[in-house]
Protein backbone atom coordinates (compact mmCIF):
# COMPACT_ATOMS: atom_id res chain seq x y z
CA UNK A 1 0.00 0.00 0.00
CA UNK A 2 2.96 2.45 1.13
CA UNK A 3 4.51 1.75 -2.16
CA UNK A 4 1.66 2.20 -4.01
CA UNK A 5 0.69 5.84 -2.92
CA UNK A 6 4.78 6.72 -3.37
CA UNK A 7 4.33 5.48 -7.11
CA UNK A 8 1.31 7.71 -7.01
CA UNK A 9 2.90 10.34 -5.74
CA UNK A 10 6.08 10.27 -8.36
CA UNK A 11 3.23 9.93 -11.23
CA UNK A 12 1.99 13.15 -10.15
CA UNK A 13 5.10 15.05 -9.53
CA UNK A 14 6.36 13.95 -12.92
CA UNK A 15 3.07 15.01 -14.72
CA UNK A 16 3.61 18.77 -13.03
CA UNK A 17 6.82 18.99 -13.57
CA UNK A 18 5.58 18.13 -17.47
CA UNK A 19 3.08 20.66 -17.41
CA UNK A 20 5.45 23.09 -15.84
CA UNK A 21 7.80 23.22 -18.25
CA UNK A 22 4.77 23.33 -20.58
CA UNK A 23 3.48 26.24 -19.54
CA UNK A 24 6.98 28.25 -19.13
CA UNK A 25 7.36 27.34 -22.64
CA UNK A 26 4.16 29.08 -23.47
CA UNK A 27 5.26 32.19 -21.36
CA UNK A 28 8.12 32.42 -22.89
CA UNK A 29 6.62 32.63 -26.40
CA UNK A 30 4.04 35.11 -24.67
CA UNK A 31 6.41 37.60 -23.64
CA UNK A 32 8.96 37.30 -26.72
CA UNK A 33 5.66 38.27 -28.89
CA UNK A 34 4.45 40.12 -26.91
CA UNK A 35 7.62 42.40 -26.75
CA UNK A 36 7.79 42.46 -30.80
CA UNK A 37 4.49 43.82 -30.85
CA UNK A 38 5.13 46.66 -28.25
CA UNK A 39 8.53 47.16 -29.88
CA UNK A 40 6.77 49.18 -32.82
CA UNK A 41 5.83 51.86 -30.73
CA UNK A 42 9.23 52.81 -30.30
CA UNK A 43 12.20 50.64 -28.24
CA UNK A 44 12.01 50.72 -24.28
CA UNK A 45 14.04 49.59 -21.09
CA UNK A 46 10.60 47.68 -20.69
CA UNK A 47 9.76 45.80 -23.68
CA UNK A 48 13.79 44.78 -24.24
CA UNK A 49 13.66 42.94 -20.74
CA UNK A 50 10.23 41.41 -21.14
CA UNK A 51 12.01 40.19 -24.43
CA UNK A 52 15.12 39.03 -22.52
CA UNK A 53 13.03 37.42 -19.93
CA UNK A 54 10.88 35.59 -22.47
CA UNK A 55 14.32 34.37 -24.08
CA UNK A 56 14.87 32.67 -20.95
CA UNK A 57 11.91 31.29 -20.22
CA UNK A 58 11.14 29.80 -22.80
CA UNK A 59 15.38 28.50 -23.91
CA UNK A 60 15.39 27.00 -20.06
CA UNK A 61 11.74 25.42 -20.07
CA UNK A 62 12.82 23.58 -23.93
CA UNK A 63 16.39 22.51 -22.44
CA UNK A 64 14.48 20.83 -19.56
CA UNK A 65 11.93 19.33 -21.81
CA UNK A 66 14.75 17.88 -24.34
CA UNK A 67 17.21 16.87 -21.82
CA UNK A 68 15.35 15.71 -18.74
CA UNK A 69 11.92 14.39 -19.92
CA UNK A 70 13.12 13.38 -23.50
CA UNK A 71 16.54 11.98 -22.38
CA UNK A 72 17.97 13.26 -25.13
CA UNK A 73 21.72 14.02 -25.35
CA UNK A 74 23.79 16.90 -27.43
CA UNK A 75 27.62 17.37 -27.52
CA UNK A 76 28.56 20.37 -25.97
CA UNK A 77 29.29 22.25 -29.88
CA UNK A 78 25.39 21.16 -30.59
CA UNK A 79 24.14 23.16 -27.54
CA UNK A 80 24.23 26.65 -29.21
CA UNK A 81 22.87 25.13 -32.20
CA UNK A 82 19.98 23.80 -30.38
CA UNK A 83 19.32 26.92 -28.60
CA UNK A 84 19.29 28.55 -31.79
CA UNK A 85 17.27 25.78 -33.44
CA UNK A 86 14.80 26.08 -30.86
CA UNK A 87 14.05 29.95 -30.72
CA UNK A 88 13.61 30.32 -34.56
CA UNK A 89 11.96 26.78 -35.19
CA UNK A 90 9.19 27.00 -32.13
């Protein structure tokens, strides 16, 4: 029984942590379009680090999706390249 709620309990951590990552992905594309948009009204302080932030977001929440839940393994020269990959393909 004591296993069985533990198993439950690692089920549902991993789905969070899933949905987590999920959702800072979609942040992350929020604020980067978001911060295009506003940037045609003229370049700010404000819309620059909303960009930046997005860039973050949304490069950290992909890394943990392809290297943690997909197991998936780069050489170190392929990181840049997947960074890169990942902001202009997504």
């Amino acid at each position: 029984m004591i296993e069985n709620k533990e198993h439950s309990r690692s089920q549902l951590g991993k789905l969070i942590s899933k949905y987590l990552v999920f959702v800072g992905m979609f942040i992350g594309a929020g604020f980067i379009s978001g911060s295009i948009v506003h940037l045609g009204e003229g370049i700010n302080p404000w819309d620059i680090s909303i960009l930046v932030i997005g860039v973050i977001l949304f490069l950290v929440s992909t890394s943990i999706q392809e290297f943690v839940f997909n197991k998936r393994s780069i050489k170190e020269s392929g990181v840049l390249k997947f960074l890169l990959y990942s902001l202009v393909y997504h």
